[in-house]
N, C-alpha and C. Protein backbone atom coordinates (compact mmCIF):
# COMPACT_ATOMS: atom_id res chain seq x y z
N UNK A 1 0.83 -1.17 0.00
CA UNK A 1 0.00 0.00 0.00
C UNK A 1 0.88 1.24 0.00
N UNK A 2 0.20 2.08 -1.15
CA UNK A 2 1.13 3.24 -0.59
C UNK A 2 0.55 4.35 0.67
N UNK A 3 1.39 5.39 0.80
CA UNK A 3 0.77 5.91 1.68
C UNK A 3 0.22 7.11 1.19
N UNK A 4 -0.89 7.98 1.46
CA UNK A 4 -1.56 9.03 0.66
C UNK A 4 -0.68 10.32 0.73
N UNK A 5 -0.21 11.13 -0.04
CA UNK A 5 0.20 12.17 -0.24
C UNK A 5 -0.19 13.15 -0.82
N UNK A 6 0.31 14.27 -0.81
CA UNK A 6 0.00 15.75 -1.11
C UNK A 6 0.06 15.33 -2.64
N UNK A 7 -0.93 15.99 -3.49
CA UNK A 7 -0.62 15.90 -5.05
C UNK A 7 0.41 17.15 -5.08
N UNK A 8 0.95 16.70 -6.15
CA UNK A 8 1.95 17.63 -6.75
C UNK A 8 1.48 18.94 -7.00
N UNK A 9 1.76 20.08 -6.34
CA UNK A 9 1.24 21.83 -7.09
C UNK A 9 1.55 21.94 -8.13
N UNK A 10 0.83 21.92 -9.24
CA UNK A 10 0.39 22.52 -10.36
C UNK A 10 1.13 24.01 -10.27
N UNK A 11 2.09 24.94 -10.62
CA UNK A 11 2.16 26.02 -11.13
C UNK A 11 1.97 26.84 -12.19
N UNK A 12 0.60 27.77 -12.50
CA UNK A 12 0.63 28.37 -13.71
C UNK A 12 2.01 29.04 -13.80
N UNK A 13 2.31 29.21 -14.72
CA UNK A 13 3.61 30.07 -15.15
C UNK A 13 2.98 31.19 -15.54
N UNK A 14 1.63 31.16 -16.18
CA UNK A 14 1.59 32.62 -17.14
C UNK A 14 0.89 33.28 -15.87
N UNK A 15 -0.16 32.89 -14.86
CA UNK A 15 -0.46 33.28 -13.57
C UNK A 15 0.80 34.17 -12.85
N UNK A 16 1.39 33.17 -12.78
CA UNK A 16 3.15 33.90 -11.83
C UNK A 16 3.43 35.02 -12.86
N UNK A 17 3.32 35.04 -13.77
CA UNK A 17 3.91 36.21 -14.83
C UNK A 17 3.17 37.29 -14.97
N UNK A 18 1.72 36.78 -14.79
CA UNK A 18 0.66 38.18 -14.53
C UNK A 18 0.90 38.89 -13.52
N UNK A 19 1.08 37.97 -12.11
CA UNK A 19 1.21 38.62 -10.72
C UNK A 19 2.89 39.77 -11.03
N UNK A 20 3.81 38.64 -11.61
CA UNK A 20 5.24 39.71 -11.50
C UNK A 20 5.00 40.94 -12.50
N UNK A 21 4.55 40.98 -13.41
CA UNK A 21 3.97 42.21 -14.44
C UNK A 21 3.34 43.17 -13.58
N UNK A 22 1.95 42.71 -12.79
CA UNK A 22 1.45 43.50 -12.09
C UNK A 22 2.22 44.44 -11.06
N UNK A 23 3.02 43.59 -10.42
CA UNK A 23 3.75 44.21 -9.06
C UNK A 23 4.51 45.32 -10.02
N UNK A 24 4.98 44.94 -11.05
CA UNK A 24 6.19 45.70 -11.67
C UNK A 24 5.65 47.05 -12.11
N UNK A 25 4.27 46.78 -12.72
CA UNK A 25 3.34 48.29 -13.00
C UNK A 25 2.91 48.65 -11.94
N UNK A 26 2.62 48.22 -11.24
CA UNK A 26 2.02 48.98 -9.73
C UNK A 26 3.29 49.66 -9.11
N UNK A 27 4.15 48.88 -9.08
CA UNK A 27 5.59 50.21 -8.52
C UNK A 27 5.97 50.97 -9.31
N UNK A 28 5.59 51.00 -10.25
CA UNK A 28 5.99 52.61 -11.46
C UNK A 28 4.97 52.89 -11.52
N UNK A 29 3.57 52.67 -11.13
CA UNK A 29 2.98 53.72 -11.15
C UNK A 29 2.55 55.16 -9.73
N UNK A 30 3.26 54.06 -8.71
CA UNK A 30 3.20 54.30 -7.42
C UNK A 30 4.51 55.93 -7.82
N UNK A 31 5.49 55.40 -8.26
CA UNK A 31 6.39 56.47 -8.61
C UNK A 31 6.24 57.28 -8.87
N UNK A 32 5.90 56.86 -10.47
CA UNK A 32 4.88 57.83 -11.01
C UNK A 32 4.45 59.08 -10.68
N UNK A 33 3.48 58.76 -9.43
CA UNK A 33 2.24 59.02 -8.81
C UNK A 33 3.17 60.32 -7.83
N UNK A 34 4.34 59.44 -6.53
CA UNK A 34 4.85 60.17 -6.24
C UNK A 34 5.29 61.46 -6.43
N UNK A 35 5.99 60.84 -7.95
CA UNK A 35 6.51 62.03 -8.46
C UNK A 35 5.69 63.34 -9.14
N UNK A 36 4.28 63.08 -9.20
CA UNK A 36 3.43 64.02 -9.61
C UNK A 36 3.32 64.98 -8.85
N UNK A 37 2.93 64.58 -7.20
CA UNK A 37 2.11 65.15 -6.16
C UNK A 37 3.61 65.64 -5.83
N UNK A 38 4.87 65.50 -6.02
CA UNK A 38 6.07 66.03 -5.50
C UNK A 38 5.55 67.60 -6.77
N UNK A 39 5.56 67.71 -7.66
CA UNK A 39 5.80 68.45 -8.65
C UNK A 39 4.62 69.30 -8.87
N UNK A 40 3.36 68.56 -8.22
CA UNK A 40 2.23 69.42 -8.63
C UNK A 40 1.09 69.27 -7.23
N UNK A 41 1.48 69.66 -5.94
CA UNK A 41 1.11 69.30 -4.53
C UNK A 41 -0.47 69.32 -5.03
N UNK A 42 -1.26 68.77 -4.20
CA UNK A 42 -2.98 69.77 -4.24
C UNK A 42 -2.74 70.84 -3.07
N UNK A 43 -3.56 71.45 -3.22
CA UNK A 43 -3.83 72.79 -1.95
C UNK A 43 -4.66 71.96 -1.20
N UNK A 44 -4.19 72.40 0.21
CA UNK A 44 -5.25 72.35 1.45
C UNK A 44 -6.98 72.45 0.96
N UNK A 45 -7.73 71.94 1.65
CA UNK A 45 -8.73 72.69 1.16
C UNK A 45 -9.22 73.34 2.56
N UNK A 46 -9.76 74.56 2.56
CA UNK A 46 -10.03 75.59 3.52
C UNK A 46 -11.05 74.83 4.48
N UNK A 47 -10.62 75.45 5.59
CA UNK A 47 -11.59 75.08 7.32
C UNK A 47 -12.92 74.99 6.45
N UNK A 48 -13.81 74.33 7.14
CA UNK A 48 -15.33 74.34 7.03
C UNK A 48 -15.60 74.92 7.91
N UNK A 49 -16.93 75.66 7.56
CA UNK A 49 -17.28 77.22 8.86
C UNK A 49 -18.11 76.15 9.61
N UNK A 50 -18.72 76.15 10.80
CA UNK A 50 -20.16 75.36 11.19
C UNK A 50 -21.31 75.99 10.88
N UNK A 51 -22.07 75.68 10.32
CA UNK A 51 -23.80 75.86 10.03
C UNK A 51 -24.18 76.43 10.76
N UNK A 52 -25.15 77.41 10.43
CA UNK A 52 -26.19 77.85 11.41
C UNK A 52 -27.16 77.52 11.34
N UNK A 53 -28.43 76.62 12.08
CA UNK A 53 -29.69 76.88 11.46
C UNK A 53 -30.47 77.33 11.41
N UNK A 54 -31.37 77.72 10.18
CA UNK A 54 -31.79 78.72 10.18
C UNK A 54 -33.37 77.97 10.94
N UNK A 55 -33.74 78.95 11.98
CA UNK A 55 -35.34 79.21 11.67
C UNK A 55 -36.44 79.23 10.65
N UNK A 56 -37.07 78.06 10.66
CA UNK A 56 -37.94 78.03 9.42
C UNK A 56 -39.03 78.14 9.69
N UNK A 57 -40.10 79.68 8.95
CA UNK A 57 -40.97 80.26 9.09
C UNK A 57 -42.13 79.50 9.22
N UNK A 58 -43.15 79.61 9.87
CA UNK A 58 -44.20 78.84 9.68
C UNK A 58 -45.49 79.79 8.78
N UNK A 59 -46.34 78.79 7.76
CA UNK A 59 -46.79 79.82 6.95
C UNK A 59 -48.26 79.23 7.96
């Protein structure tokens, strides 16, 4: 008898090649990205005042 074992893992190759492609565009675009907001900041955007509410007339 044998004894039961793990089947062999199957590795996609073109799977593994999607994932390393991906990582590889996602860190240049991360750069990218960096390098935008280094070169072109956004502005703050200004305090928010608090609301007043208004009294609403009764007709």
């Amino acid at each position: 008898m044998s004894d039961p074992t793990a089947p062999a893992t199957v590795i996609d190759l073109a799977e593994a090649r999607r994932d390393r492609l991906h990582d590889i565009h996602e860190a240049r675009l991360l750069e990218v990205r960096k390098a935008f907001e280094k070169a072109f900041p956004l502005p703050e955007p200004p305090p928010k005042k608090p609301r007043s509410k208004k009294k609403s007339r009764k007709r």
